[in-house]
Protein backbone atom coordinates (compact mmCIF):
# COMPACT_ATOMS: atom_id res chain seq x y z
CA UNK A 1 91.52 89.20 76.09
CA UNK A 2 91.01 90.92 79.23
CA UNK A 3 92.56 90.16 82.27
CA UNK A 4 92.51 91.38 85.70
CA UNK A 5 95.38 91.01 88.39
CA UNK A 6 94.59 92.37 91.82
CA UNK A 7 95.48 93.05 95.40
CA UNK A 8 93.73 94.06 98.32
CA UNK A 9 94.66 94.92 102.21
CA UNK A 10 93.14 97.23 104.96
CA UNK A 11 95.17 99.56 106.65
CA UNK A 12 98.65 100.33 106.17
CA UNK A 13 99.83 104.58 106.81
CA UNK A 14 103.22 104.72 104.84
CA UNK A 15 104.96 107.54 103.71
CA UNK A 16 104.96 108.92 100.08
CA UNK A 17 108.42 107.57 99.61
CA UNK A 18 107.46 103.91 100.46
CA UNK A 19 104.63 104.08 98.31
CA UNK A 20 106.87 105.33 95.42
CA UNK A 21 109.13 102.38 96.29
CA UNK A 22 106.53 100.35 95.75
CA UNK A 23 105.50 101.51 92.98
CA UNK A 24 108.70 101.58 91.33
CA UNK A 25 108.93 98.11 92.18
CA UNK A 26 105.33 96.93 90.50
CA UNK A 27 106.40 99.05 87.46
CA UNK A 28 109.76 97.48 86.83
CA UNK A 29 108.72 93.97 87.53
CA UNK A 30 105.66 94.24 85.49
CA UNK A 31 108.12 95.37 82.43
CA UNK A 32 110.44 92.37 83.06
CA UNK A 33 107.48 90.16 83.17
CA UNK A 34 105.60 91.87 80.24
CA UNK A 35 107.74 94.27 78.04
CA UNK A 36 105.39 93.99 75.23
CA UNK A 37 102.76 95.86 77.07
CA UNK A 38 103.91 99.23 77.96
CA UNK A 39 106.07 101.07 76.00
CA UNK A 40 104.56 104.69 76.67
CA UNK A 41 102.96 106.17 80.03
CA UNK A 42 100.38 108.34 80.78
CA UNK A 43 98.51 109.45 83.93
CA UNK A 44 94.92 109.79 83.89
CA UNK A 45 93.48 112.62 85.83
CA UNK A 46 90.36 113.18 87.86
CA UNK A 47 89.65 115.65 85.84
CA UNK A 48 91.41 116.90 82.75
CA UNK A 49 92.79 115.11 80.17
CA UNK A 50 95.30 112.05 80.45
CA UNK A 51 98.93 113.10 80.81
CA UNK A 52 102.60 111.66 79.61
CA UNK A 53 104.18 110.10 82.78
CA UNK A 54 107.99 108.99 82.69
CA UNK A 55 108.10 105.84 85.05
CA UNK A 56 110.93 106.68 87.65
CA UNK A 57 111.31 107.53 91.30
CA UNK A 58 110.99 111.46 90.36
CA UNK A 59 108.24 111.41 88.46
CA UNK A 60 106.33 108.72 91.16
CA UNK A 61 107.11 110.88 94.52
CA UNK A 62 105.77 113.65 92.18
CA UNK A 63 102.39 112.31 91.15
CA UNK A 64 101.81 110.90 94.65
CA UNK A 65 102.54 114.29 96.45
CA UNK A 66 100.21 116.07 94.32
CA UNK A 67 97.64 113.99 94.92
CA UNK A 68 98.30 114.33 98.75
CA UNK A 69 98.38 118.26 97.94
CA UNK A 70 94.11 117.65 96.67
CA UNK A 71 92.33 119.81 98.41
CA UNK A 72 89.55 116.45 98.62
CA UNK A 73 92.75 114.01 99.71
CA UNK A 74 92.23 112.37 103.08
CA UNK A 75 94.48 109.73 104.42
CA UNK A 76 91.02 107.89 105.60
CA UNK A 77 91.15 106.81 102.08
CA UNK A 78 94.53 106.50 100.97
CA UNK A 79 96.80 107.81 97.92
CA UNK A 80 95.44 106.95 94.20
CA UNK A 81 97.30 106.62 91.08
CA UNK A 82 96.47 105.85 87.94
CA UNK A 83 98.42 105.08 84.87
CA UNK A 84 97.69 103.80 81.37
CA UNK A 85 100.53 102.10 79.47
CA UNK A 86 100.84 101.28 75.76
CA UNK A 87 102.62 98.51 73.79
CA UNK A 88 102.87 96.33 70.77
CA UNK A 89 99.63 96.27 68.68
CA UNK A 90 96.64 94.55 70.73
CA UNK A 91 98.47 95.49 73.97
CA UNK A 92 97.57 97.49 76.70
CA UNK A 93 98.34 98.25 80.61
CA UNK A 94 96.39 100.06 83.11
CA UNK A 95 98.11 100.53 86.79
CA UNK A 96 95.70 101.80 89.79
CA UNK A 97 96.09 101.66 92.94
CA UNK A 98 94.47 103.46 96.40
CA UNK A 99 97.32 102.97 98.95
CA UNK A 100 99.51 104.16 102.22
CA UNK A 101 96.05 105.27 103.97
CA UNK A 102 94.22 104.43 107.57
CA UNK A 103 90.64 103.94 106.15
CA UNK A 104 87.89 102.22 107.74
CA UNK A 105 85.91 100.66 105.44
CA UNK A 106 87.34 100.96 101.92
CA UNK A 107 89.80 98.37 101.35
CA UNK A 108 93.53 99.71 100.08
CA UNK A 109 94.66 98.21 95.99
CA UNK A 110 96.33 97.37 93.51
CA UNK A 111 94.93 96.53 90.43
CA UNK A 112 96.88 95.70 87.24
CA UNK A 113 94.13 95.43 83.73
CA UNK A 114 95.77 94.13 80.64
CA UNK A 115 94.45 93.49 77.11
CA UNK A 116 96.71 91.05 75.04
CA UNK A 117 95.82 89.31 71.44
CA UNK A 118 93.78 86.18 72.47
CA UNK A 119 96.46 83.50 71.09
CA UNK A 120 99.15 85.82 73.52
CA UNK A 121 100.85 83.75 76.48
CA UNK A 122 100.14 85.80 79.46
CA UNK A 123 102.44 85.04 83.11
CA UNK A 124 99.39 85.88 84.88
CA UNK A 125 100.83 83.70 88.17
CA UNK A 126 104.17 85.58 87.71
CA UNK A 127 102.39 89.04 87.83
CA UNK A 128 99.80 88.29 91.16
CA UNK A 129 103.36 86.87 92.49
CA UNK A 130 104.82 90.72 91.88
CA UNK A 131 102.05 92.30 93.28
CA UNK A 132 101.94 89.79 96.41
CA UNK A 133 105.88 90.90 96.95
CA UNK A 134 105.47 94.59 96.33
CA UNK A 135 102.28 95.10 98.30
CA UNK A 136 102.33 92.46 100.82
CA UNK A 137 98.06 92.02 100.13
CA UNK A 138 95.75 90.26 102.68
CA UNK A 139 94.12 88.28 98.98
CA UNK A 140 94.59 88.71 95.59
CA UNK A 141 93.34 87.27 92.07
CA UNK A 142 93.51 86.85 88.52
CA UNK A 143 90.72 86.70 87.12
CA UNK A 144 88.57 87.94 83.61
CA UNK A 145 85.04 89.08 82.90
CA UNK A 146 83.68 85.77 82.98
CA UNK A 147 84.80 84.43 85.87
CA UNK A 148 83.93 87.37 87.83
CA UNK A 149 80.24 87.12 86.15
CA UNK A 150 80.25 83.62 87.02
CA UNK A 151 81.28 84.16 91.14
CA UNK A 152 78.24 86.85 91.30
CA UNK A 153 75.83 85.20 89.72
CA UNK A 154 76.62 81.62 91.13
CA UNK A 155 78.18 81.85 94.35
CA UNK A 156 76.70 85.53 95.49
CA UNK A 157 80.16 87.44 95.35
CA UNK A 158 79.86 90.76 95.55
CA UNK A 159 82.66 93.96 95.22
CA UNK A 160 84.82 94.23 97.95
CA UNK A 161 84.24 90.57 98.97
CA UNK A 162 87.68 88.85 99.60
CA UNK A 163 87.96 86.84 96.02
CA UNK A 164 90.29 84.23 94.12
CA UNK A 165 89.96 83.84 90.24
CA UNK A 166 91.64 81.28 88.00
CA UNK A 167 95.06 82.15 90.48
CA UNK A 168 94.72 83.62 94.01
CA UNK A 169 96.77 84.93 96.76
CA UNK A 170 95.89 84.03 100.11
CA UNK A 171 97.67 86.15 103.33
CA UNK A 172 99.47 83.83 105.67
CA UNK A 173 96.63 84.07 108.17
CA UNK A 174 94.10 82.76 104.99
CA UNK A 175 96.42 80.51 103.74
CA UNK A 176 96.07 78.46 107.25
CA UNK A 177 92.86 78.06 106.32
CA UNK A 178 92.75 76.47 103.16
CA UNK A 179 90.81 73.24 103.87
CA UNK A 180 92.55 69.87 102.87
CA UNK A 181 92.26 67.61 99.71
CA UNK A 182 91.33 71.25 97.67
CA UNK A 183 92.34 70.14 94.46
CA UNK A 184 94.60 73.31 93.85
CA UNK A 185 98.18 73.39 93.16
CA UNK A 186 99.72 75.78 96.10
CA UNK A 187 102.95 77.89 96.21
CA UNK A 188 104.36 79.09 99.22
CA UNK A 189 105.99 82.70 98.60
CA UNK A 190 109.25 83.40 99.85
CA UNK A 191 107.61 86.57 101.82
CA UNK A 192 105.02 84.79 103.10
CA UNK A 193 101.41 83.68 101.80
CA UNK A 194 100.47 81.16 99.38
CA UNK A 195 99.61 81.30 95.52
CA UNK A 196 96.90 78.96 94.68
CA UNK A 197 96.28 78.21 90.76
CA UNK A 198 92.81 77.08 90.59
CA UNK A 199 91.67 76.92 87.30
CA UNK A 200 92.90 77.38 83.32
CA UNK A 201 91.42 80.23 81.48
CA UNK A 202 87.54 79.34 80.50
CA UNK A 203 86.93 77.14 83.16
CA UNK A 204 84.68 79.87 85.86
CA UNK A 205 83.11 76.59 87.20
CA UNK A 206 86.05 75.54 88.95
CA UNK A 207 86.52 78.78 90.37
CA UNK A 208 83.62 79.06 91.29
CA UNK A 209 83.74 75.65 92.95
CA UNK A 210 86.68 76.14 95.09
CA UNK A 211 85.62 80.21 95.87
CA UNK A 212 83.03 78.13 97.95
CA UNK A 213 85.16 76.04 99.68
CA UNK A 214 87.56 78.77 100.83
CA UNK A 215 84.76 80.59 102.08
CA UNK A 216 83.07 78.02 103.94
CA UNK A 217 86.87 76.96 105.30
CA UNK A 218 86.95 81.10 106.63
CA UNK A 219 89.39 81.50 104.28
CA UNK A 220 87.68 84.62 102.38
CA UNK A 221 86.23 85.85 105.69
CA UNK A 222 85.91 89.58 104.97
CA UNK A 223 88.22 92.07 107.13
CA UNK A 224 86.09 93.00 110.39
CA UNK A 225 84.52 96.53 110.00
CA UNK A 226 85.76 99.35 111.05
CA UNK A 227 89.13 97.74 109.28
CA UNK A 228 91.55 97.90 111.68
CA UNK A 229 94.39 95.33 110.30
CA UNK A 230 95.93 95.56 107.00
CA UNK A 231 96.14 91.22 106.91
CA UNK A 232 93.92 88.62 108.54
């Protein structure tokens, strides 16, 4: 099964070292959480074929300052990496992310894709929790093919829309927005925010359900454009 763990946020310039932090960070937290996924790194390449990537802070600051040495890099849109991890048979990790950058309309990311055996337990709450520490998002979710099929084609989500899935991670600003009697169980994180699980795997309809409350509530209220904030 596919699943998709995500964060987003507007602006946020940081130095390459703070984004290698980071990324240290989401790599060792996603090993504790998932060790079965990842056992072998590579970095895949704009162009050019995928290459084997040693997960520590050398090897980070490296890949980060080359891509800040692209002759096409711009800080308007931030500092992308991209690495594909490989486990135990039926597992597999991909790690992107567009961060540290002033832009003003793409949204910065993190985006964590994992394929696991069907029957697998998954701590999909665990790993939005990671990325909600790590990146400090203004929204995140976990979600899977169908339930992102199921928000565009019955609640008129599109890409780049703030979004929950079957869990979602709501800023501190968002999370004061959550209306009341939403029949969600709701986690306040120790850095600040709220983790909402919504739904069990299968059911889109109550995702999609609540997706419409939120954004009635403001909630999901997009970023105003040019982006100018990082959080609501």
């Amino acid at each position: 099964m596919r699943r998709v763990v995500r964060g987003f946020w507007g602006p946020r310039p940081e130095p390459v070292e703070a984004l290698a932090d980071r990324w240290q960070r989401t790599l060792d937290g996603f090993a504790e959480l998932v060790p079965q996924a990842a056992d072998v790194w590579s970095q895949v390449h704009g162009n050019g074929p995928a290459t084997a990537f040693t997960a520590g802070e050398d090897g980070l600051l490296g890949a980060l300052r080359t891509a800040q040495d692209a002759a096409d890099w711009s800080d308007l849109t931030g500092t992308g990496l991209r690495l594909v991890g490989t486990g135990a048979p039926g597992w597999e990790a991909e790690v992107s992310g567009l961060a540290g950058g002033s832009p003003r309309f793409l949204l910065q990311s993190l985006a964590i894709v994992l394929h696991a055996p069907d029957i697998a337990v998954v701590p999909e709450e665990e790993i939005l929790s990671l990325l909600a520490r790590v990146w400090e998002p203004d929204f995140g979710d976990v979600s899977d093919d169908d339930v992102l099929d199921a928000l565009e084609d019955d609640a008129g989500y599109s890409v780049g829309d703030p979004v929950v899935g079957r869990t979602g991670y709501l800023s501190p600003a968002r999370a004061a927005l959550v209306p009341a009697g939403l029949d969600v169980v709701r986690q306040q994180l120790p850095a600040g925010g709220e983790l909402l699980s919504i739904a069990a795997p299968g059911d889109s309809a109550t995702v999609v359900r609540v997706y419409e409350r939120l954004r009635e509530a403001g909630a999901l209220a997009p970023l105003p454009r040019p982006l100018d904030r990082p959080v609501l």
